[in-house]
PDB file of N, CA and C in Angstrom:
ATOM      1  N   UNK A   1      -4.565  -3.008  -7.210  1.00  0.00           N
ATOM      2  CA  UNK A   1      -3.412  -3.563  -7.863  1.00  0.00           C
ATOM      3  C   UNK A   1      -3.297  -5.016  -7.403  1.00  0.00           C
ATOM      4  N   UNK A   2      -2.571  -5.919  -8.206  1.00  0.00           N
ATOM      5  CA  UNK A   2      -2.642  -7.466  -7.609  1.00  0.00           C
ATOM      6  C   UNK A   2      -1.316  -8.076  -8.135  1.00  0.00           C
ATOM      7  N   UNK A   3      -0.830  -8.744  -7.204  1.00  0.00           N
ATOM      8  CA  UNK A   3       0.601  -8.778  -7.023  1.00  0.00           C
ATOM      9  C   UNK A   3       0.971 -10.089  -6.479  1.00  0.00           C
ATOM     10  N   UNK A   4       1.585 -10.538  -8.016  1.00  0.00           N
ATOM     11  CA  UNK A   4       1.204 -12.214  -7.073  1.00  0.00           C
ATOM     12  C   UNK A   4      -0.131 -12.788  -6.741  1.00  0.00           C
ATOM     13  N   UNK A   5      -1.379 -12.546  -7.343  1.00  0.00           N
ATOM     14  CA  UNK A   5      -2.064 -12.695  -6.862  1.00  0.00           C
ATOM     15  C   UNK A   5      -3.221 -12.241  -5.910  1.00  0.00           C
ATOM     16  N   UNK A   6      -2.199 -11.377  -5.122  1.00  0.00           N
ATOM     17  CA  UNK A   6      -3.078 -10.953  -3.781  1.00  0.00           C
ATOM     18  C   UNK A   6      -3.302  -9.278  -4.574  1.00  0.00           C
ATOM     19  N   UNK A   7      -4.655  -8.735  -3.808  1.00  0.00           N
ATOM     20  CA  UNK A   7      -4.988  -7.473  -3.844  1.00  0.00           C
ATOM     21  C   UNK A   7      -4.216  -6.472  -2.912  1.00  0.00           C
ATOM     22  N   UNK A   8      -3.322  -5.575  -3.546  1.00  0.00           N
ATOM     23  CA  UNK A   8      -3.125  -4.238  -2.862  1.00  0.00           C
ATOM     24  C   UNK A   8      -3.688  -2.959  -3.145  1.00  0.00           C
ATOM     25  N   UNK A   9      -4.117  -2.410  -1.600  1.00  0.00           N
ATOM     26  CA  UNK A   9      -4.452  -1.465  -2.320  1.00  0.00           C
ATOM     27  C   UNK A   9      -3.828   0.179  -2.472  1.00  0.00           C
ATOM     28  N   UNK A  10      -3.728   0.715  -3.210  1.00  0.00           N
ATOM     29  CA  UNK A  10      -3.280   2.332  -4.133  1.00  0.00           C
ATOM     30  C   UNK A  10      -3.558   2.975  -3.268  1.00  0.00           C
ATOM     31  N   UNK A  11      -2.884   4.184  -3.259  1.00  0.00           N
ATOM     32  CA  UNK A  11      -3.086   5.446  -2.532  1.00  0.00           C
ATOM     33  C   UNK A  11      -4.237   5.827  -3.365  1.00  0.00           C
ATOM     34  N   UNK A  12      -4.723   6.734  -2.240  1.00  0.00           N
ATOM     35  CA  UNK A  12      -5.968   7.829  -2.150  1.00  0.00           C
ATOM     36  C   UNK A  12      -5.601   8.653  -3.318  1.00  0.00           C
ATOM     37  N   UNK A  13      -6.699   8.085  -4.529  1.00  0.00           N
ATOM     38  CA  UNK A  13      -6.428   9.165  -5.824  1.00  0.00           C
ATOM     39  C   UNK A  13      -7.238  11.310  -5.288  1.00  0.00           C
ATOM     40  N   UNK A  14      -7.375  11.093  -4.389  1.00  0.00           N
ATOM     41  CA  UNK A  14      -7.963  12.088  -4.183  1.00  0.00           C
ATOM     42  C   UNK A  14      -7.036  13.327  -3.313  1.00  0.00           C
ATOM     43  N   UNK A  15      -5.959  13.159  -3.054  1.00  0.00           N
ATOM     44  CA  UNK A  15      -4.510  13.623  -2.805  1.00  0.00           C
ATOM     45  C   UNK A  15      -3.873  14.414  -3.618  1.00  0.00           C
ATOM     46  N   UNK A  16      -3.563  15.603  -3.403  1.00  0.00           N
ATOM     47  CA  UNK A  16      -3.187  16.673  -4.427  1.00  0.00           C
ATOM     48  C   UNK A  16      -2.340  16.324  -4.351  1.00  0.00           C
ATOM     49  N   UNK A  17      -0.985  16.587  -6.124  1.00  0.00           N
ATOM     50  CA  UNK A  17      -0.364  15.835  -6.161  1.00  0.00           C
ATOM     51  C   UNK A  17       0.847  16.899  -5.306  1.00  0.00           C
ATOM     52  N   UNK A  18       0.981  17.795  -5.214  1.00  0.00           N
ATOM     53  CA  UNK A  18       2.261  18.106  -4.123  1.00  0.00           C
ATOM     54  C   UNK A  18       2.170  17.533  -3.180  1.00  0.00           C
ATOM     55  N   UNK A  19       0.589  16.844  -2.104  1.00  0.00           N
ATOM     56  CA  UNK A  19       1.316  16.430  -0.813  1.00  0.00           C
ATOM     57  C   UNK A  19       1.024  14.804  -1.403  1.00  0.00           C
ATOM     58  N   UNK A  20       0.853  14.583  -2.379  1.00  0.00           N
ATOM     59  CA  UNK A  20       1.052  12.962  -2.566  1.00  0.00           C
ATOM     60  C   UNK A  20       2.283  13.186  -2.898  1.00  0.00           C
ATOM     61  N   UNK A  21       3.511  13.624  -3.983  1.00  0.00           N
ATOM     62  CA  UNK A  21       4.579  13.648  -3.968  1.00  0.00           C
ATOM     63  C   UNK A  21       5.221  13.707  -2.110  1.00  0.00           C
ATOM     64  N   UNK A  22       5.328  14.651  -1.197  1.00  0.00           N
ATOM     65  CA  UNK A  22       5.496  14.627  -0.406  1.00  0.00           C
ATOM     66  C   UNK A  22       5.807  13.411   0.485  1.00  0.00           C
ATOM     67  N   UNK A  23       4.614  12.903   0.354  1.00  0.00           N
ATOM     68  CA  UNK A  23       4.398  11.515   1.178  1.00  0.00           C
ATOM     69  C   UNK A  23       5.327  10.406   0.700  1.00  0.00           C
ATOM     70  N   UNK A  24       5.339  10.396  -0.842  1.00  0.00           N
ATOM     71  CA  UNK A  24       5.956   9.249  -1.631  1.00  0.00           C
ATOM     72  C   UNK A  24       7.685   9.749  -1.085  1.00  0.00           C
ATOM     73  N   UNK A  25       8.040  10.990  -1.161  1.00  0.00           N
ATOM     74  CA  UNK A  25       9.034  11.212  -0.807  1.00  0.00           C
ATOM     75  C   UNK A  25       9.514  10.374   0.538  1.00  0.00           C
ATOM     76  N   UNK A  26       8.753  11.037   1.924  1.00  0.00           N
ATOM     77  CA  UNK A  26       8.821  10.542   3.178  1.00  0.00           C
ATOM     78  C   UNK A  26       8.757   9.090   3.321  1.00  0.00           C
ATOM     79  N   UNK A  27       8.167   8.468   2.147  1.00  0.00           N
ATOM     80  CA  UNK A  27       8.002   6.836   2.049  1.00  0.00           C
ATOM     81  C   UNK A  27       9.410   6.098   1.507  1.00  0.00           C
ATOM     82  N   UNK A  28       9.723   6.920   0.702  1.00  0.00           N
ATOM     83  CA  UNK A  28      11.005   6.302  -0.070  1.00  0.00           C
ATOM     84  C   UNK A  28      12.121   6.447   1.044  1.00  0.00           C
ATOM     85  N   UNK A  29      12.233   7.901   1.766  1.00  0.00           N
ATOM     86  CA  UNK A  29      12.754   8.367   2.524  1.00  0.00           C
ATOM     87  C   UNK A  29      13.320   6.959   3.991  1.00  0.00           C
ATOM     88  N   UNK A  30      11.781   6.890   4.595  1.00  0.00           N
ATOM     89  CA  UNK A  30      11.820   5.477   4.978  1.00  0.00           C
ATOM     90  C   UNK A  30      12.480   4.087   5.007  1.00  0.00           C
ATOM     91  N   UNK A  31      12.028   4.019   3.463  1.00  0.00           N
ATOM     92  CA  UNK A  31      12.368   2.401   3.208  1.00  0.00           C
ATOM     93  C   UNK A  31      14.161   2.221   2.905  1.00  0.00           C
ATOM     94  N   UNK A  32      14.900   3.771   2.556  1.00  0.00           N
ATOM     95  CA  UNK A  32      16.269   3.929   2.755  1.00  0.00           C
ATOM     96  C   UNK A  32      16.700   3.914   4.546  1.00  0.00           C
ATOM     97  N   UNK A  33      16.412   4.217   5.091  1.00  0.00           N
ATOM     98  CA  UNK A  33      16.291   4.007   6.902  1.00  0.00           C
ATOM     99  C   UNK A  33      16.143   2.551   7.292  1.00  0.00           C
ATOM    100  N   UNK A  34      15.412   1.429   7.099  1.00  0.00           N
ATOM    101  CA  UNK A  34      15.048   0.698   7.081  1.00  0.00           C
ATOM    102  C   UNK A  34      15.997  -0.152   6.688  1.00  0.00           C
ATOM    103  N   UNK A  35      16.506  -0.106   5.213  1.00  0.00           N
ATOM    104  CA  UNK A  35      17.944  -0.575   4.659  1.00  0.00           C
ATOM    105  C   UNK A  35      18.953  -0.226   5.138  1.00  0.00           C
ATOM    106  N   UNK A  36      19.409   0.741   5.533  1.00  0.00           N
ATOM    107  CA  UNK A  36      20.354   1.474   6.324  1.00  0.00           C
ATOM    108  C   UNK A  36      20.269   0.987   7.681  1.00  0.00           C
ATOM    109  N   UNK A  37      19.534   0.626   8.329  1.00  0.00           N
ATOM    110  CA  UNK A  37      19.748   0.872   9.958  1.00  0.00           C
ATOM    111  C   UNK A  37      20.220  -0.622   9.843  1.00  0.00           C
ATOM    112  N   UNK A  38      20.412  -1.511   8.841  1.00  0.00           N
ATOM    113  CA  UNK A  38      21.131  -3.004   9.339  1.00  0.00           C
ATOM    114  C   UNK A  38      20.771  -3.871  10.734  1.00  0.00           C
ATOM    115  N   UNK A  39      21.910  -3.902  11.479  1.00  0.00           N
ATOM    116  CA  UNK A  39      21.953  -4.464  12.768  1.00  0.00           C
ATOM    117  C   UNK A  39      21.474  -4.284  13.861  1.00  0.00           C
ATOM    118  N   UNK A  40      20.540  -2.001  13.307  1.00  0.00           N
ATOM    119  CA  UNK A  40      20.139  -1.473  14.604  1.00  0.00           C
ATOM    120  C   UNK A  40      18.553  -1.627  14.829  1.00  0.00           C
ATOM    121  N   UNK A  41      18.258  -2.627  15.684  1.00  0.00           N
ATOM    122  CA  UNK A  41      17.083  -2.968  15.750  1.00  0.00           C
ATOM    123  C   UNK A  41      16.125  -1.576  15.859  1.00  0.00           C
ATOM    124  N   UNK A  42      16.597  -0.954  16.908  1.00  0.00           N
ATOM    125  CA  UNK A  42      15.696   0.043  17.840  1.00  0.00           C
ATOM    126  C   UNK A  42      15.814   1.315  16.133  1.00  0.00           C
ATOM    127  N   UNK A  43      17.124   1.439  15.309  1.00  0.00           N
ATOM    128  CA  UNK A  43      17.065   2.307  14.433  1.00  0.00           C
ATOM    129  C   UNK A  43      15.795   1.792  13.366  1.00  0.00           C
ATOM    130  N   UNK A  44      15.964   0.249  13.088  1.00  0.00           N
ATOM    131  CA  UNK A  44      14.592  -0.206  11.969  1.00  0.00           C
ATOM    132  C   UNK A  44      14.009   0.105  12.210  1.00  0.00           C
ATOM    133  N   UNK A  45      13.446  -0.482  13.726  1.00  0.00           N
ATOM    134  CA  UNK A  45      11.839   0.017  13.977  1.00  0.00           C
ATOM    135  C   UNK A  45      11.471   1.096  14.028  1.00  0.00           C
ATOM    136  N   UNK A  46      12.127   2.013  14.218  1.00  0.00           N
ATOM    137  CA  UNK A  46      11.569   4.001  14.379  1.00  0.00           C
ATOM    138  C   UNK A  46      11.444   3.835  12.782  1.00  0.00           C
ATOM    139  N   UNK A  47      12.396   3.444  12.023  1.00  0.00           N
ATOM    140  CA  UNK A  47      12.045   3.620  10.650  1.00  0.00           C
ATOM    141  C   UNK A  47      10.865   2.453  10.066  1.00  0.00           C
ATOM    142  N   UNK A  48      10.627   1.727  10.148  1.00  0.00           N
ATOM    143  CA  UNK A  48       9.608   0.737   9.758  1.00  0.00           C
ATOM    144  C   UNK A  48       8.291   1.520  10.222  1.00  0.00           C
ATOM    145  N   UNK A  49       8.611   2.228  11.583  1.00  0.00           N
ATOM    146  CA  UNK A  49       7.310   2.954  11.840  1.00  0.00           C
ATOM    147  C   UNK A  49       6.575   4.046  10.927  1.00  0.00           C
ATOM    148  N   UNK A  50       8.381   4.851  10.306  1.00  0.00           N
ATOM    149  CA  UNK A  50       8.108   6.010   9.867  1.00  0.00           C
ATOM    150  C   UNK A  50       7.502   5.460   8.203  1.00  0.00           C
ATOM    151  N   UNK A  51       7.766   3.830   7.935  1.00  0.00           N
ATOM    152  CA  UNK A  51       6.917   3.947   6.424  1.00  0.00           C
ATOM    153  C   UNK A  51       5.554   3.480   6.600  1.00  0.00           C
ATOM    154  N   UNK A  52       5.392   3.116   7.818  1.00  0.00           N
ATOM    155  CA  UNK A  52       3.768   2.911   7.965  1.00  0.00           C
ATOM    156  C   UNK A  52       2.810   4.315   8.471  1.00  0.00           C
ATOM    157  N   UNK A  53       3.856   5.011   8.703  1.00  0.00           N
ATOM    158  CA  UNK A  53       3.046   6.555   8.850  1.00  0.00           C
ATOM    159  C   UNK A  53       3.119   7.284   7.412  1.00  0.00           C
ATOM    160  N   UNK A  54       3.985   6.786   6.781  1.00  0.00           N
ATOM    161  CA  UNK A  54       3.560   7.238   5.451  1.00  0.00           C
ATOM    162  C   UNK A  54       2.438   6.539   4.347  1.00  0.00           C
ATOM    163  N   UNK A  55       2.948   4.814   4.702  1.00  0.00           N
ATOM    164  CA  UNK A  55       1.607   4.335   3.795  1.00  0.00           C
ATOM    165  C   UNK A  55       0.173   4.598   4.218  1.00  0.00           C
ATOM    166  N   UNK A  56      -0.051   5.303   5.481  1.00  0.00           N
ATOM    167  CA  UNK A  56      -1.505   5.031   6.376  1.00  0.00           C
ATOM    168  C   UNK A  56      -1.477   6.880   5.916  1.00  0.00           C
ATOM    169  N   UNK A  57      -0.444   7.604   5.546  1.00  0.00           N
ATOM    170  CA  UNK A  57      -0.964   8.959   5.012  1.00  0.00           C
ATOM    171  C   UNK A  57      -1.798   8.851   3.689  1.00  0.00           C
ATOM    172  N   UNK A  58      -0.986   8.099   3.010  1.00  0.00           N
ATOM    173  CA  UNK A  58      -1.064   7.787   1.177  1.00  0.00           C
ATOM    174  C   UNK A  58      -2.349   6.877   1.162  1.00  0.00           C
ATOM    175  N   UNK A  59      -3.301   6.940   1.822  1.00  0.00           N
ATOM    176  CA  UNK A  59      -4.055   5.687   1.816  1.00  0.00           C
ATOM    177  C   UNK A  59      -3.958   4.062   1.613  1.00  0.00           C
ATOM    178  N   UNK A  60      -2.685   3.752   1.542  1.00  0.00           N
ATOM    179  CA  UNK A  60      -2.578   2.395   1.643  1.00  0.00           C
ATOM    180  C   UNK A  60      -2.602   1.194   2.724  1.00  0.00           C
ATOM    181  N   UNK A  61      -2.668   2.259   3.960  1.00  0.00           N
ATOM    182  CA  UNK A  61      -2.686   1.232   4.760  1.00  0.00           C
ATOM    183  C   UNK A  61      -3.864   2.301   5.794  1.00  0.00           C
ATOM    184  N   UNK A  62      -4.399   1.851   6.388  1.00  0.00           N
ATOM    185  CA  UNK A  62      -5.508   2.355   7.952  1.00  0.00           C
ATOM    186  C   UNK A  62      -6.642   2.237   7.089  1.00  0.00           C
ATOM    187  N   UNK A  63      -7.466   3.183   7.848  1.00  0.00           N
ATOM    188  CA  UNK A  63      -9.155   3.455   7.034  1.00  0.00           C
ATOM    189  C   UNK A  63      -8.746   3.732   5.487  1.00  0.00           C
ATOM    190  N   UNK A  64      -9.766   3.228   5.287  1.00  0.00           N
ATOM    191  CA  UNK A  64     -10.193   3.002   3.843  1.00  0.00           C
ATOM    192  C   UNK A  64     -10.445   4.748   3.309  1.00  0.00           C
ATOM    193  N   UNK A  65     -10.289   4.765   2.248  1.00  0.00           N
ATOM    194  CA  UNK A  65     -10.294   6.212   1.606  1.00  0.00           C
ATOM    195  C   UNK A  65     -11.520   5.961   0.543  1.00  0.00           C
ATOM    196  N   UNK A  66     -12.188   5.253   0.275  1.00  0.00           N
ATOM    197  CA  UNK A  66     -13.282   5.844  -0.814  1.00  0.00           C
ATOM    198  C   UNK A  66     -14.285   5.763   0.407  1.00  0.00           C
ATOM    199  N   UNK A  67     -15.510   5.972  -0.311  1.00  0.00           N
ATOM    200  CA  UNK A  67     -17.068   5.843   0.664  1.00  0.00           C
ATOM    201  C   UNK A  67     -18.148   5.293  -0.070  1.00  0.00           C
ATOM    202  N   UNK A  68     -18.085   4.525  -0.815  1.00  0.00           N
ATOM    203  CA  UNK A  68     -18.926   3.814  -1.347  1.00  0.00           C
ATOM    204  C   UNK A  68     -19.172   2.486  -0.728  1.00  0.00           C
ATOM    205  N   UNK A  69     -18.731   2.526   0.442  1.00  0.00           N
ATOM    206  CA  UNK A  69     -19.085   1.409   1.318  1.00  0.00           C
ATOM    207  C   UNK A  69     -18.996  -0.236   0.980  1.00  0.00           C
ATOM    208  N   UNK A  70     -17.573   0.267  -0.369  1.00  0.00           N
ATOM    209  CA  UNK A  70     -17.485  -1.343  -0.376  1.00  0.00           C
ATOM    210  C   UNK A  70     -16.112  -1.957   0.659  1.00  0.00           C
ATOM    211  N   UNK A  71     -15.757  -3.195   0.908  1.00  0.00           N
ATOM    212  CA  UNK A  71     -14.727  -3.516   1.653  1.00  0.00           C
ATOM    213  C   UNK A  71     -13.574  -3.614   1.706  1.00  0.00           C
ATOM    214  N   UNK A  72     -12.575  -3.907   2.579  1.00  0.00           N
ATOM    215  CA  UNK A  72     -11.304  -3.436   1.822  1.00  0.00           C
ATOM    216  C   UNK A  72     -10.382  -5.302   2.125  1.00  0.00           C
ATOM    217  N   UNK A  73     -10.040  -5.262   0.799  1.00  0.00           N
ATOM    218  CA  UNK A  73      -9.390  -6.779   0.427  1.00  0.00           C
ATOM    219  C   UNK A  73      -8.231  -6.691   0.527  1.00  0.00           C
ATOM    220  N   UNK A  74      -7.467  -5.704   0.984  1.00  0.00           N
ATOM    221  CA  UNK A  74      -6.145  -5.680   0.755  1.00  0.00           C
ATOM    222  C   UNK A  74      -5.241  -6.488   1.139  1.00  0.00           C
ATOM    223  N   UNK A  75      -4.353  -7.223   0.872  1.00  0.00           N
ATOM    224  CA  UNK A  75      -3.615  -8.517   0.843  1.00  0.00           C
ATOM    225  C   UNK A  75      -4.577 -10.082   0.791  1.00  0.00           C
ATOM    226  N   UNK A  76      -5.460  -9.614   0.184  1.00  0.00           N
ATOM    227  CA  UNK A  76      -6.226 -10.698   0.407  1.00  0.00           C
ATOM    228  C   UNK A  76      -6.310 -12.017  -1.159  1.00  0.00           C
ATOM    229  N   UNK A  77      -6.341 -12.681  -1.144  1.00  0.00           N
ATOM    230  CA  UNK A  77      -5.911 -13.321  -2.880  1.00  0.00           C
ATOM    231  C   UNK A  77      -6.886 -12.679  -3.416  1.00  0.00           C
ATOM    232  N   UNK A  78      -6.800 -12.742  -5.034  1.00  0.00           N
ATOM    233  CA  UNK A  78      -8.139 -12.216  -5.667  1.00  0.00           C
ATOM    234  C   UNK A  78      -9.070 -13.214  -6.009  1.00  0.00           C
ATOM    235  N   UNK A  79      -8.793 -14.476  -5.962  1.00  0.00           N
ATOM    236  CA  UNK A  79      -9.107 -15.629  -6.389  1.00  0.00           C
ATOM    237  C   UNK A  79     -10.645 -15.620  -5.581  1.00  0.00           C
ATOM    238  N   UNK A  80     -10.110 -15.411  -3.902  1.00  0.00           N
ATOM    239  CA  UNK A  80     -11.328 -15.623  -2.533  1.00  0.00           C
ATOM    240  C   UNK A  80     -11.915 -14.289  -2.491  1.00  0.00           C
ATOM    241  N   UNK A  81     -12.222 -13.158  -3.526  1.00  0.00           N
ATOM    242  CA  UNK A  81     -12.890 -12.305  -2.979  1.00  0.00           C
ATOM    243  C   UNK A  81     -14.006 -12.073  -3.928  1.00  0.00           C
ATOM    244  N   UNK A  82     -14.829 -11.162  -3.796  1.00  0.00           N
ATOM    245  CA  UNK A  82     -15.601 -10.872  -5.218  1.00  0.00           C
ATOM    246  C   UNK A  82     -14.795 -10.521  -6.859  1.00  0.00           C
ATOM    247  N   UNK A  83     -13.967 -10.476  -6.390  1.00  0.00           N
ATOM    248  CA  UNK A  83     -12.994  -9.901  -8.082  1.00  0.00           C
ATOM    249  C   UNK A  83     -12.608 -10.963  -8.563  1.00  0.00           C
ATOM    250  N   UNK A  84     -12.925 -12.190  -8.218  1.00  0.00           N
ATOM    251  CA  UNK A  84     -12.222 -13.315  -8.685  1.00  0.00           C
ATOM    252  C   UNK A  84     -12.388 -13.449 -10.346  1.00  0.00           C
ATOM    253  N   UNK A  85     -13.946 -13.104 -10.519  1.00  0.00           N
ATOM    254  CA  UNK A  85     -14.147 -13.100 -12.184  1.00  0.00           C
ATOM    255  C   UNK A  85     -13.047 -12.157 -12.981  1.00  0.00           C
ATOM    256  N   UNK A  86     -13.328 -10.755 -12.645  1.00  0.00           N
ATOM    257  CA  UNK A  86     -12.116  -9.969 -13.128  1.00  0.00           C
ATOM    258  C   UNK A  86     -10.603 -10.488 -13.134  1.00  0.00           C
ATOM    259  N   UNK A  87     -10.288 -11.208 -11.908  1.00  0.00           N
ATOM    260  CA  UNK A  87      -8.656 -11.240 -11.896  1.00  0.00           C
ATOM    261  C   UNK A  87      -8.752 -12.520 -12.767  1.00  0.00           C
ATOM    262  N   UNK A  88      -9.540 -13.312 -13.099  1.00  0.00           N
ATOM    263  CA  UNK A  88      -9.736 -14.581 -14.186  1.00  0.00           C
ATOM    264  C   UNK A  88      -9.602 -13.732 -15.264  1.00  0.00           C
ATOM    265  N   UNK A  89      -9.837 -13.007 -15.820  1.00  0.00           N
ATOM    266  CA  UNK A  89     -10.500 -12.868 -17.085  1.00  0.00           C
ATOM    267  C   UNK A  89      -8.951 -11.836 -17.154  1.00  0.00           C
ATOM    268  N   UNK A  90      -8.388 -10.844 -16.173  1.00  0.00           N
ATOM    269  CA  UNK A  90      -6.874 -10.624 -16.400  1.00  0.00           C
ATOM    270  C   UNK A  90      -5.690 -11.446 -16.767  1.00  0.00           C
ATOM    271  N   UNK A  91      -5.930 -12.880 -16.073  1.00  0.00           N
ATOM    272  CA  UNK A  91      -5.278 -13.214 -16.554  1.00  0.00           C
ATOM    273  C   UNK A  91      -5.286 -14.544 -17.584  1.00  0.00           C
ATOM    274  N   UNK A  92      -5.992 -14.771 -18.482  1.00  0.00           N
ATOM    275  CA  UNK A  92      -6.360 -14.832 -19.190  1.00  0.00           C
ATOM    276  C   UNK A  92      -5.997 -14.100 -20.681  1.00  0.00           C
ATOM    277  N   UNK A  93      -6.393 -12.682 -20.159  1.00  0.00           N
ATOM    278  CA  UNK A  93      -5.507 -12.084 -21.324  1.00  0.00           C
ATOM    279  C   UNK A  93      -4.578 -11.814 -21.370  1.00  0.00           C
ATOM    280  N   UNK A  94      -3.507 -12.146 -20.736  1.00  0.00           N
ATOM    281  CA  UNK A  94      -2.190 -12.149 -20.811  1.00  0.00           C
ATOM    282  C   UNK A  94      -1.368 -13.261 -22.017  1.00  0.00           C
TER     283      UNK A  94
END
């Protein structure tokens, strides 16, 4: 996905969808904790933790989830990586 520019990358299509629902739950779950805890530092961070234990479940964040041994660009522009032709030619057709 590319966002602004930069490459993110998608959860692990290979995730049945009850425990990918699950996760997305525990993620959303999160990012309400996060908003909620306001002023409480020590409350954000347990919660900031708890959405990076969910994005690193969902494959978006830790080891890489395919095996085709290509690399992982994630936040990286698309402009500086090999996809640069593709993200040209996306936008373009816009």
């Amino acid at each position: 996905m590319v966002v602004r520019g930069r490459l993110w990358r998608l959860s692990n299509p290979n995730l049945d969808q009850d425990q990918r629902q699950a996760l997305v739950s525990e993620l959303m779950n999160a990012r309400r904790a996060v908003k909620d805890a306001k002023d409480d530092e020590e409350a954000r961070a347990a919660a900031r933790a708890q959405v990076d234990t969910a994005k690193t479940a969902l494959g978006e964040r830790g080891p890489v989830w395919w095996t085709d041994g290509a690399p992982d660009y994630n936040r990286k522009l698309a402009k500086s990586t090999p996809y640069r032709k593709w993200f040209e030619a996306l936008t373009l057709t816009r």
